[in-house]
N, C-alpha and C. Protein backbone atom coordinates (compact mmCIF):
# COMPACT_ATOMS: atom_id res chain seq x y z
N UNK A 1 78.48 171.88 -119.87
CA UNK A 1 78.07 170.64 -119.23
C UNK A 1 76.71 170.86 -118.56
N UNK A 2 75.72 169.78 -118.43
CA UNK A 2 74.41 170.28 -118.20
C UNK A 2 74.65 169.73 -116.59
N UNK A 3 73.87 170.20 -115.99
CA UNK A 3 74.01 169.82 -114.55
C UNK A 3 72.76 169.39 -114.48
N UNK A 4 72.06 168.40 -113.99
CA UNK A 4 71.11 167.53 -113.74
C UNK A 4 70.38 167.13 -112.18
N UNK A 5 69.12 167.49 -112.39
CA UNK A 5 68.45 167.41 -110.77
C UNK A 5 67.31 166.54 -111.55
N UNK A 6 66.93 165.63 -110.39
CA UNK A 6 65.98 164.62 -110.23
C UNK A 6 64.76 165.38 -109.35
N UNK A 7 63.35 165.48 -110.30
CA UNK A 7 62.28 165.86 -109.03
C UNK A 7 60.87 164.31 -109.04
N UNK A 8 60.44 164.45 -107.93
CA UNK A 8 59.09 163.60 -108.31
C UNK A 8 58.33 165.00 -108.26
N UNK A 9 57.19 164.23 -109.70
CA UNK A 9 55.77 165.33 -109.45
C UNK A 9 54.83 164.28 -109.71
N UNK A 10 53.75 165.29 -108.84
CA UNK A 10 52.51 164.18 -108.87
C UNK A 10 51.14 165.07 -109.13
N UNK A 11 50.85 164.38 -110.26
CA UNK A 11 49.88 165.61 -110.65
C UNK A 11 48.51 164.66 -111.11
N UNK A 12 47.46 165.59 -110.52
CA UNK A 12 46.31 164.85 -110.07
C UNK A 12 46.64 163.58 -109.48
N UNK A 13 47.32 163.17 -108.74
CA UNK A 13 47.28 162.01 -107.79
C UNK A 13 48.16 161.08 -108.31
N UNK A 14 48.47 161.37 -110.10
CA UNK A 14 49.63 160.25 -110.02
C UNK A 14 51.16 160.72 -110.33
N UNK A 15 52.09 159.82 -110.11
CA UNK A 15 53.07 160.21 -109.39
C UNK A 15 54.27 159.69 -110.98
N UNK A 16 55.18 160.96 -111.15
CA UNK A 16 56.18 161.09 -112.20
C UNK A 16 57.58 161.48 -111.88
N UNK A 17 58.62 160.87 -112.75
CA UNK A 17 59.71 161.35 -112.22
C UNK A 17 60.03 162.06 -113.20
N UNK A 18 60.82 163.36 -113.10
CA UNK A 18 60.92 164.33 -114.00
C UNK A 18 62.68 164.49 -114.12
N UNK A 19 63.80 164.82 -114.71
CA UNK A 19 65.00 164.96 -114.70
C UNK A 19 64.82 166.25 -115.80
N UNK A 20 65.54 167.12 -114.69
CA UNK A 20 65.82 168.44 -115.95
C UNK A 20 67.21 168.32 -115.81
N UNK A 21 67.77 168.93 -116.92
CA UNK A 21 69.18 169.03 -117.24
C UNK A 21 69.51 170.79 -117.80
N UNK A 22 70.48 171.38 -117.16
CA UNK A 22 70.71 172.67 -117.81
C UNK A 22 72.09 173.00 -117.08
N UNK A 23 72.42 174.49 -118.23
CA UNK A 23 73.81 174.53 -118.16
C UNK A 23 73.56 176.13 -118.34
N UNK A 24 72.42 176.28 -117.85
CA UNK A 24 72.19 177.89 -117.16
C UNK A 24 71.98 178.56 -118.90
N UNK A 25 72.19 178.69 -120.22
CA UNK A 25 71.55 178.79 -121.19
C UNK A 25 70.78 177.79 -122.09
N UNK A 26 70.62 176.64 -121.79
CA UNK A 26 69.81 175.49 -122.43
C UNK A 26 69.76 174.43 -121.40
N UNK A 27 68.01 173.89 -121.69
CA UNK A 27 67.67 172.96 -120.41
C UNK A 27 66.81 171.94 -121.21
N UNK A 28 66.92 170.75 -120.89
CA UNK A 28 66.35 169.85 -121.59
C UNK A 28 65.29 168.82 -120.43
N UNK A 29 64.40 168.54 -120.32
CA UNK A 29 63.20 167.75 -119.67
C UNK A 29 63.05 166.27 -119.99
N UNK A 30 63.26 165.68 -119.46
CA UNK A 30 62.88 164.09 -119.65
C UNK A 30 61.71 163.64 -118.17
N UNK A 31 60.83 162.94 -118.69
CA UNK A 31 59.60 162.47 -118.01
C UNK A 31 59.61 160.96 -117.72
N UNK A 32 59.17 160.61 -116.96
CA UNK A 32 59.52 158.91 -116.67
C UNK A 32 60.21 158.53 -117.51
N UNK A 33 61.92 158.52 -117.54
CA UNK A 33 62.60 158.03 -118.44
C UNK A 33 62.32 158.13 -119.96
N UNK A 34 62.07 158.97 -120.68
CA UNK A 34 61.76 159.22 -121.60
C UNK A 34 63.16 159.91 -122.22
N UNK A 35 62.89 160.41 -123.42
CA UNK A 35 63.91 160.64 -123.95
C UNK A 35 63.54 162.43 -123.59
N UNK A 36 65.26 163.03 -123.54
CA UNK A 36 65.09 164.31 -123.03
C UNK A 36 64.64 165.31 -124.16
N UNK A 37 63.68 166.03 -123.91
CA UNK A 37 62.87 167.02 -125.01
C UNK A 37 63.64 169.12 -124.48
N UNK A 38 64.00 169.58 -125.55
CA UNK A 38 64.49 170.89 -125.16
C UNK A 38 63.39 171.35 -124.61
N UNK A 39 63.48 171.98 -123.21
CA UNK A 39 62.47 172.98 -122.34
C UNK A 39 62.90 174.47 -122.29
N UNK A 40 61.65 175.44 -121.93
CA UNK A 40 62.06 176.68 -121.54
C UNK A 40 61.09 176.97 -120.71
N UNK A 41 61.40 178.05 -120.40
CA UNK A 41 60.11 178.61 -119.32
C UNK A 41 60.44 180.53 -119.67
N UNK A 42 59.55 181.24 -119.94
CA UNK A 42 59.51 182.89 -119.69
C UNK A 42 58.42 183.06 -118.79
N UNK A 43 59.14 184.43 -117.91
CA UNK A 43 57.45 184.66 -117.24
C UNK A 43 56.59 185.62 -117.61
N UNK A 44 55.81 185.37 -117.76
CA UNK A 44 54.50 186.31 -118.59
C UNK A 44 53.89 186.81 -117.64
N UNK A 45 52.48 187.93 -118.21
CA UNK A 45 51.48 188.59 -117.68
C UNK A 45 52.41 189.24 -116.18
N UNK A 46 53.54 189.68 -116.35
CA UNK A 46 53.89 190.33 -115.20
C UNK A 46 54.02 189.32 -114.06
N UNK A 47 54.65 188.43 -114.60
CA UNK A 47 55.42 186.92 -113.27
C UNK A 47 54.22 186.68 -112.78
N UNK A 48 52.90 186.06 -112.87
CA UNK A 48 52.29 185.93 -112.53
C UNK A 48 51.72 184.67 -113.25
N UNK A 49 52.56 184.21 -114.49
CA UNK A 49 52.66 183.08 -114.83
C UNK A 49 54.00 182.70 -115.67
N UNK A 50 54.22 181.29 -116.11
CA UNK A 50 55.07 180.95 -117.21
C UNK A 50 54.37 180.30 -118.65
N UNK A 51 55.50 180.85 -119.18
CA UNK A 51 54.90 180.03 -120.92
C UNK A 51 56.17 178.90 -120.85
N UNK A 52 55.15 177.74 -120.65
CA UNK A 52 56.70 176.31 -121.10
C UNK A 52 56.46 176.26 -122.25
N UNK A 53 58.12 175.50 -122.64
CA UNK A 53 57.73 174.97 -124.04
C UNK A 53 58.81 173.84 -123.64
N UNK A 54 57.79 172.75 -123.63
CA UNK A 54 59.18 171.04 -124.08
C UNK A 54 58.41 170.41 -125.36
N UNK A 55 59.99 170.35 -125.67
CA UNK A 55 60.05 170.08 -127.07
C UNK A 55 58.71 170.16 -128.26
N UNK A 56 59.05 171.61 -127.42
CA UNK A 56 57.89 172.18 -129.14
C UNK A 56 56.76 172.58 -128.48
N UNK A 57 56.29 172.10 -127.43
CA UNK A 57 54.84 172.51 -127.04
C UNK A 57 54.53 173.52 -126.01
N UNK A 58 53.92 174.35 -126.11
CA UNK A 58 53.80 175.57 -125.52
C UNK A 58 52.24 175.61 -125.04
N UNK A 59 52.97 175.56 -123.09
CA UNK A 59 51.52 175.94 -122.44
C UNK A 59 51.51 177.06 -121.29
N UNK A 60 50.92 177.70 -121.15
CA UNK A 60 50.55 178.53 -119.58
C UNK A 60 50.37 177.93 -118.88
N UNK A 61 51.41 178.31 -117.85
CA UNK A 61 51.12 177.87 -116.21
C UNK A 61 51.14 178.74 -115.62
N UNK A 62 50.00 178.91 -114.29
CA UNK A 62 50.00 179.99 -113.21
C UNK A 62 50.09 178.94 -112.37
N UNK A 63 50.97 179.17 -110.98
CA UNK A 63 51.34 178.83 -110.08
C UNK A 63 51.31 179.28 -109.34
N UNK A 64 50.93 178.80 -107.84
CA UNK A 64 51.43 179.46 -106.41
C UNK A 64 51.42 178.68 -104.87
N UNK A 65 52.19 178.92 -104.10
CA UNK A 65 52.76 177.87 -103.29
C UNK A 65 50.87 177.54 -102.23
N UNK A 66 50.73 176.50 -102.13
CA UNK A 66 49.62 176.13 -101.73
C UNK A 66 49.97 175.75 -99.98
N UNK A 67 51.21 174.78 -99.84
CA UNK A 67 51.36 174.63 -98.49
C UNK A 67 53.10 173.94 -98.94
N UNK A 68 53.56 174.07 -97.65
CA UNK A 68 55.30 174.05 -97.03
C UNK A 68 55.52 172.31 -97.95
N UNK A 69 54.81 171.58 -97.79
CA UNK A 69 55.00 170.14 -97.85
C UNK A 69 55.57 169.98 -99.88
N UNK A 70 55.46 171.19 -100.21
CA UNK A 70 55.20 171.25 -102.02
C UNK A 70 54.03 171.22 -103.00
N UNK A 71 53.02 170.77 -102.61
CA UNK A 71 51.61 171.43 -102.90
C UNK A 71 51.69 172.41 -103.48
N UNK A 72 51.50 172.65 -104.77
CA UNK A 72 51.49 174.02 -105.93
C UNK A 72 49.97 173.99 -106.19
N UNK A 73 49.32 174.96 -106.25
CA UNK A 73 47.90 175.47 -106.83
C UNK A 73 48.59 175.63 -108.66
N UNK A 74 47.87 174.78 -109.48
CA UNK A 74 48.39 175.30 -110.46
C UNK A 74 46.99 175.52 -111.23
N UNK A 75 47.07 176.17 -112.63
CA UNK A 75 46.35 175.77 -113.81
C UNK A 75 47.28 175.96 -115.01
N UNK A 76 46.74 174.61 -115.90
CA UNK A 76 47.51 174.31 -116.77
C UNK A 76 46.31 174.78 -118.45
N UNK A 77 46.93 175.69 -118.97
CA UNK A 77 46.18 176.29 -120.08
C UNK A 77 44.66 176.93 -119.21
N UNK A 78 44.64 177.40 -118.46
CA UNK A 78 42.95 177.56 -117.34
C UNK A 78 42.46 176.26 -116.83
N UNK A 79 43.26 174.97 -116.72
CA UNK A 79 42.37 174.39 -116.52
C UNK A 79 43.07 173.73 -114.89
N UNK A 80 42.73 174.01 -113.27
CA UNK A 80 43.20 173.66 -112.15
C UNK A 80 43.64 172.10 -112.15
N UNK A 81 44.85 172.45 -111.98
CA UNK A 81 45.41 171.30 -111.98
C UNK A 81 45.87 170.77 -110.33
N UNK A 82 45.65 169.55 -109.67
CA UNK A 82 46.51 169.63 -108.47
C UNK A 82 47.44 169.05 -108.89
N UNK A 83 49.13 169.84 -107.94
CA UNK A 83 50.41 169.40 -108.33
C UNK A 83 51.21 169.25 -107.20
N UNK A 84 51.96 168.58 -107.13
CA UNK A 84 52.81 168.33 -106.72
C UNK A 84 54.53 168.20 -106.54
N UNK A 85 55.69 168.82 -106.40
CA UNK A 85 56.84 168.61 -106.93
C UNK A 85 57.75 168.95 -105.71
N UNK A 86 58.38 168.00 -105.60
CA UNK A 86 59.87 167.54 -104.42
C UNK A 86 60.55 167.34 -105.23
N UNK A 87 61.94 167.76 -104.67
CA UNK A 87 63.44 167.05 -105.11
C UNK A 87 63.48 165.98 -104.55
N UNK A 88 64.18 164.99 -105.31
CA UNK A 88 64.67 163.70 -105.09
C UNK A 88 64.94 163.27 -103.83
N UNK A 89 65.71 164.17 -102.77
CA UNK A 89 66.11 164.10 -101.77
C UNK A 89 64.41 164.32 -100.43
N UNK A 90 63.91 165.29 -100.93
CA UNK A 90 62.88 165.62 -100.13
C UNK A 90 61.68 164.62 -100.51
N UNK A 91 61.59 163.91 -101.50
CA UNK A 91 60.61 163.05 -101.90
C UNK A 91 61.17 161.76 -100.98
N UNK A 92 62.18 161.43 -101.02
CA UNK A 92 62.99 159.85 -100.00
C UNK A 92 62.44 160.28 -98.82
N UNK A 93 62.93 161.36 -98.01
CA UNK A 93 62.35 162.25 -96.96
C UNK A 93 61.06 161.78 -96.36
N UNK A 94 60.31 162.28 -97.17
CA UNK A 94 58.84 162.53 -97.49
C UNK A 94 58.38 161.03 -96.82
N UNK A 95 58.78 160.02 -97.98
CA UNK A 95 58.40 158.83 -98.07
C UNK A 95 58.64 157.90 -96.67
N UNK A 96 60.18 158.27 -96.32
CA UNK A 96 60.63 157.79 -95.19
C UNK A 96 59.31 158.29 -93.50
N UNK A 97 59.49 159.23 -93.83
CA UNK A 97 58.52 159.96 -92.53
C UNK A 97 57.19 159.71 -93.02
N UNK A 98 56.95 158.47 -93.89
CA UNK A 98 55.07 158.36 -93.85
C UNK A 98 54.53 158.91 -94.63
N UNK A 99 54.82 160.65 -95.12
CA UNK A 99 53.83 161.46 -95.69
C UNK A 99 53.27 160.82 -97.05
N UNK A 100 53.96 160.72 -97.78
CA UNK A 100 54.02 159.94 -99.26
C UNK A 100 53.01 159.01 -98.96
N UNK A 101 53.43 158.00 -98.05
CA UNK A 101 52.65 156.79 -98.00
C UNK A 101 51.13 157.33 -97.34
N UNK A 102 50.76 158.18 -97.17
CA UNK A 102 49.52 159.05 -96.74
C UNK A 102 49.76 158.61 -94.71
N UNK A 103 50.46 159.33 -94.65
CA UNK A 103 50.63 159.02 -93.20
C UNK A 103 49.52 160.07 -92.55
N UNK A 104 48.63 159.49 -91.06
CA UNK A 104 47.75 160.77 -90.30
C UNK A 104 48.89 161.28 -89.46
N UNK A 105 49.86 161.74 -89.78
CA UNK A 105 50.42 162.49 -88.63
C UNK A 105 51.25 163.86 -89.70
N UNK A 106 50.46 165.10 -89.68
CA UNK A 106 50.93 165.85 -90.02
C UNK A 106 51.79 167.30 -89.52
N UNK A 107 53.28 166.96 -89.70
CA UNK A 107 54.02 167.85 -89.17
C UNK A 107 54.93 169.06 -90.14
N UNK A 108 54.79 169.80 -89.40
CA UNK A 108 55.64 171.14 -90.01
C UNK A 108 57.12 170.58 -90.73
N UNK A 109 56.91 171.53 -92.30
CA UNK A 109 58.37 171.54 -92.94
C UNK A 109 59.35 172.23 -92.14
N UNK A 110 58.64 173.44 -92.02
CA UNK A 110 59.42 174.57 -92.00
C UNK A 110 59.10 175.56 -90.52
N UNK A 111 60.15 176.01 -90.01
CA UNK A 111 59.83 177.06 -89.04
C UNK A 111 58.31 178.33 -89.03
N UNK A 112 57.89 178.18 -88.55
CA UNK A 112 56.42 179.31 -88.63
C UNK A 112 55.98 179.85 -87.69
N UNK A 113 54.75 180.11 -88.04
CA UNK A 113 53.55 180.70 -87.16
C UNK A 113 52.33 180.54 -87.58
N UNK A 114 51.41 179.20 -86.60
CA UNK A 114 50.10 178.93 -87.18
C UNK A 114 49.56 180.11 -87.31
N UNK A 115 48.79 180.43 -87.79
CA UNK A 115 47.93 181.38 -88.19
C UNK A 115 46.39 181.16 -88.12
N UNK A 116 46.04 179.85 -88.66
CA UNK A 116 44.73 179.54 -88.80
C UNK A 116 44.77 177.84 -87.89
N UNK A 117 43.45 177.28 -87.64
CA UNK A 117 43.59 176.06 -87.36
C UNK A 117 41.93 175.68 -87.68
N UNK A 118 42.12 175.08 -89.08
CA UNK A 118 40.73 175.14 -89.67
C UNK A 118 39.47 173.44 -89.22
N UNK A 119 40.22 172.43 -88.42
CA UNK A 119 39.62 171.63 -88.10
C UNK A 119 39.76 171.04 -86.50
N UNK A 120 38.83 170.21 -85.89
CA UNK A 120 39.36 169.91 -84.21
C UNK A 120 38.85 168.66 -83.99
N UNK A 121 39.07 168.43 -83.10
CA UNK A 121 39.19 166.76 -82.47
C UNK A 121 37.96 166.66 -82.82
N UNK A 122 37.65 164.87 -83.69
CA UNK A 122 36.67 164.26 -84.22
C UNK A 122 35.81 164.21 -85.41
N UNK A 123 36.61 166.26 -85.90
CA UNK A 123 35.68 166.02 -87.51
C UNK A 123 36.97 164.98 -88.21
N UNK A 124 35.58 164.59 -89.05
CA UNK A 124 35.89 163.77 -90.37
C UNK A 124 36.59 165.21 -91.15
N UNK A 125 37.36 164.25 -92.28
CA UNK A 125 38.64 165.25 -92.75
C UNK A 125 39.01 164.18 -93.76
N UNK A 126 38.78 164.77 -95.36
CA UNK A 126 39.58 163.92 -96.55
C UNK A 126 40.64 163.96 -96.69
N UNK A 127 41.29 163.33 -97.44
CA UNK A 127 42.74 163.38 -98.20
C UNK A 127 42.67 164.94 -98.87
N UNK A 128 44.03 165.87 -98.62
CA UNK A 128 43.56 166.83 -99.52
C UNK A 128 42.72 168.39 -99.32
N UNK A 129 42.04 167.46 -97.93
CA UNK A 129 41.49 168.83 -97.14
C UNK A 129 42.36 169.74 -96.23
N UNK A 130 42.16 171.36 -96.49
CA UNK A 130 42.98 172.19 -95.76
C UNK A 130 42.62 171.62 -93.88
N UNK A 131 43.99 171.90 -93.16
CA UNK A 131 43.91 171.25 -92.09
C UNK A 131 44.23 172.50 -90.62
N UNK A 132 45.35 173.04 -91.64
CA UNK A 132 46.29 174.62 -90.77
C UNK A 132 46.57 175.39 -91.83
N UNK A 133 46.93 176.99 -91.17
CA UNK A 133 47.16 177.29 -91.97
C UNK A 133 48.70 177.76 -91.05
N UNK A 134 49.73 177.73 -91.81
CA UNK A 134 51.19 178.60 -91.32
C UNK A 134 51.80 179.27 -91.91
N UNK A 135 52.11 180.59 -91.42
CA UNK A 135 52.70 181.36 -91.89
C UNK A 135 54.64 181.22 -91.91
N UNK A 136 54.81 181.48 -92.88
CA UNK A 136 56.47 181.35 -92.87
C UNK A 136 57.19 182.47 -93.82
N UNK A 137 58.17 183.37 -93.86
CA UNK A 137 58.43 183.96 -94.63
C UNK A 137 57.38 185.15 -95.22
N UNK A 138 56.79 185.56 -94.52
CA UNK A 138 55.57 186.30 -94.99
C UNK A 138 54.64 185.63 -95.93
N UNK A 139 54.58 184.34 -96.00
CA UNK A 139 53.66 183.73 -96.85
C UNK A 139 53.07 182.95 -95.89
N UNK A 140 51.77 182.59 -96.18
CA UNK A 140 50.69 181.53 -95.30
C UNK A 140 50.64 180.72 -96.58
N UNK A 141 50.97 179.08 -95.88
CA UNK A 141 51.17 178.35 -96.52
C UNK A 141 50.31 177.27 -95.88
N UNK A 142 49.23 176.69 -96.68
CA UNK A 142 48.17 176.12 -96.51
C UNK A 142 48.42 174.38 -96.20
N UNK A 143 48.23 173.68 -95.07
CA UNK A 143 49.21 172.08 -95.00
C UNK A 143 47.46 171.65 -94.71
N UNK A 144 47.64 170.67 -95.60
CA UNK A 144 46.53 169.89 -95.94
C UNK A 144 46.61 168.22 -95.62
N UNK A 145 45.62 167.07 -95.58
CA UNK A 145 45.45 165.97 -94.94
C UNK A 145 46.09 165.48 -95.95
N UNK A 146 46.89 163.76 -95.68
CA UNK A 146 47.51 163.45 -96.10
C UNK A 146 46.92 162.22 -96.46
N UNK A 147 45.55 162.22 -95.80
CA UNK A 147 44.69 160.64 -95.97
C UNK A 147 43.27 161.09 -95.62
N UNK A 148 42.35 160.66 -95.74
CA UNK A 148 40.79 160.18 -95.05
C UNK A 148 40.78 159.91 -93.78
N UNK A 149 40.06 160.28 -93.21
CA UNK A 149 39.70 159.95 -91.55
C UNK A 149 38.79 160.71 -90.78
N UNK A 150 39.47 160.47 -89.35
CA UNK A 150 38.89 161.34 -88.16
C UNK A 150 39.84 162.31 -87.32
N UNK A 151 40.11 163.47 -87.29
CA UNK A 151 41.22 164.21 -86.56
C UNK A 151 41.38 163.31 -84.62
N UNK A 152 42.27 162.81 -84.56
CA UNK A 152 42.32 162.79 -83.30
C UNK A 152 42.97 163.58 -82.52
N UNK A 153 44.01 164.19 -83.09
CA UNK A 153 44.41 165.65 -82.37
C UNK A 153 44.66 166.26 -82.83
N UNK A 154 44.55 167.77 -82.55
CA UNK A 154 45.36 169.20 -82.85
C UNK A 154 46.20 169.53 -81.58
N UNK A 155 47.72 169.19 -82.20
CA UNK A 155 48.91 169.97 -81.26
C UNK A 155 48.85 171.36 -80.85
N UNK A 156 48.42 171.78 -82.02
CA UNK A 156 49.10 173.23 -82.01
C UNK A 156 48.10 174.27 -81.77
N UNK A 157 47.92 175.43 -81.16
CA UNK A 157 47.20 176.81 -81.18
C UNK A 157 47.65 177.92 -81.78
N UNK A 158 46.66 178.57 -82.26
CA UNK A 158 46.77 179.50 -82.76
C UNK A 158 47.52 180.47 -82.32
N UNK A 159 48.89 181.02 -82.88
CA UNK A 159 49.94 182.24 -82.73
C UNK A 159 51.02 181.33 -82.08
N UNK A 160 51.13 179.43 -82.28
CA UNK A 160 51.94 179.19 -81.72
C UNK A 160 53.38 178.95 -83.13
N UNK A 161 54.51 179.22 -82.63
CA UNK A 161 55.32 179.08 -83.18
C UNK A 161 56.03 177.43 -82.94
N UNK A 162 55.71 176.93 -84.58
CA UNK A 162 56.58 175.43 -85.10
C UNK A 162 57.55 175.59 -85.69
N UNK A 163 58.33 174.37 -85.61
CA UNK A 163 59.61 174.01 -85.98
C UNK A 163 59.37 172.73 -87.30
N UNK A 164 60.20 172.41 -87.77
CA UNK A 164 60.05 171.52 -88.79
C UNK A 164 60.07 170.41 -87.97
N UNK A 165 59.16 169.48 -88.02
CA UNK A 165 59.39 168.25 -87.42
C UNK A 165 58.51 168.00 -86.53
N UNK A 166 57.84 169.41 -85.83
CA UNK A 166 56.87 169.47 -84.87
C UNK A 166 55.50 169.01 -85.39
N UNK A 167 54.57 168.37 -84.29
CA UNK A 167 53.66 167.41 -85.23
C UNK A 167 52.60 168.36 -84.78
N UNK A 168 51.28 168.53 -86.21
CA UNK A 168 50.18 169.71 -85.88
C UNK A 168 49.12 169.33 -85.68
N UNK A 169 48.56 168.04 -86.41
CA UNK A 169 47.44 167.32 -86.80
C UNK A 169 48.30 165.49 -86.45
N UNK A 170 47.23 165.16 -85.70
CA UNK A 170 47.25 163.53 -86.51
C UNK A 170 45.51 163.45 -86.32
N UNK A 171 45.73 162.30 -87.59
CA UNK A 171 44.55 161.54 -88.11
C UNK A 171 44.44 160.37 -87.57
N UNK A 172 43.18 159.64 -87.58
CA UNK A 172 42.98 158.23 -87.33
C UNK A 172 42.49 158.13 -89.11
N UNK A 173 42.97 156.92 -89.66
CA UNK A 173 42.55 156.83 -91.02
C UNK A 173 41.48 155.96 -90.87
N UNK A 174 40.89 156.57 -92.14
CA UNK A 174 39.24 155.93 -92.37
C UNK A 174 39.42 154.41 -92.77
N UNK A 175 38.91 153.14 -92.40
CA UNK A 175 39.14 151.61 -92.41
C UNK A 175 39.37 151.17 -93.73
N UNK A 176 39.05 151.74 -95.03
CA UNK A 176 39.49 151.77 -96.34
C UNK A 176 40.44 152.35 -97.06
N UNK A 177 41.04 152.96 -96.23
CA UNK A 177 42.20 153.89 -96.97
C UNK A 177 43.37 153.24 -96.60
C-alpha cells in the first residue's frame, strides 16, 4: 500500500503542489494534479547530491538547507535554482501566520542561537534578502525577508537564544508590495 504525503514547493517564486506516494520500495510523484509518474532518488558524488528520475527523466540535484522556514539552496542540472518545500501541514501553518502571504514579521521555526544579525533599524531590505543568521542543531540556518521594505525592528542580539514563535525582524513593507 503506498502511503501518501502532500508537500507545497515553490520554485523560483511559483508555487506547486507535489503528492508523493511510496511503500518504502516504489514511489510515484504527481505535480499539480497530474497524473502520478514512477520517481527515484540515489545519492551521488558522496551524498552531496541526488540523481532523480520521474518517470523517465533523470536530473542532478545538489541541495542544502538555506534557512529553518524550508528555503533549500538548490541547483538543478548546475543551474541555481531557488526552492522551496513544506508539508501540507506546515504550508497551512505558514500561510495562517502571514509568512506565505509575505508577512514583515519574521519569527523563529525552531529553537536556536542567533549567530549573525546581518541588517538594523531602517535599512531597506528585499524579499529574499538574508536577514539573521541561527544556529540550530549544529547547522546555521540562514532566515531571510519575506517581502520588500524598511526593517523597523531587530528583536534579537547576537548569542541570544530563540524559541519558535519568537519574533526576530519585522518589516514595514515597501507601498507596492
Amino acid at each position: 500500500m503506498l502511503m501518501r504525503k502532500n508537500y507545497i514547493v515553490e520554485v523560483d517564486g511559483q508555487q506547486h503542489t507535489a503528492q508523493l506516494a511510496s511503500d518504502g520500495h516504489r514511489a510515484e510523484l504527481a505535480i499539480d494534479g497530474g497524473e502520478p509518474a514512477p520517481a527515484s532518488s540515489v545519492p551521488v558524488l558522496g551524498g552531496r547530491a541526488v540523481a532523480v528520475t520521474v518517470g523517465g527523466h533523470r536530473r542532478l540535484v545538489h541541495l542544502s538547507v538555506a534557512d529553518a522556514r524550508g528555503s533549500l539552496k538548490a541547483t538543478l542540472d548546475g543551474r541555481p535554482v531557488p526552492l522551496v518545500v513544506l508539508d501540507e501541514l506546515r504550508a497551512h501553518a505558514r500561510q495562517a501566520l502571514g509568512a506565505a502571504a509575505g508577512s514583515g514579521t519574521l519569527a523563529a521555526d525552531i529553537p536556536g542561537l542567533v549567530v549573525d544579525i546581518r541588517v538594523e533599524p531602517g535599512q531597506a531590505v528585499q524579499r529574499g534578502e538574508p536577514l539573521i543568521v541561527v544556529e540550530a542543531m549544529k547547522m546555521q540556518n540562514e532566515l531571510t525577508a519575506g517581502i520588500s521594505g524598511k526593517v523597523a525592528k531587530v528583536a534579537v542580539r547576537v548569542g541570544q537564544t530563540v524559541n519558535p514563535g519568537d519574533v526576530l525582524v519585522v518589516i514595514e513593507a515597501d507601498p507596492g508590495d
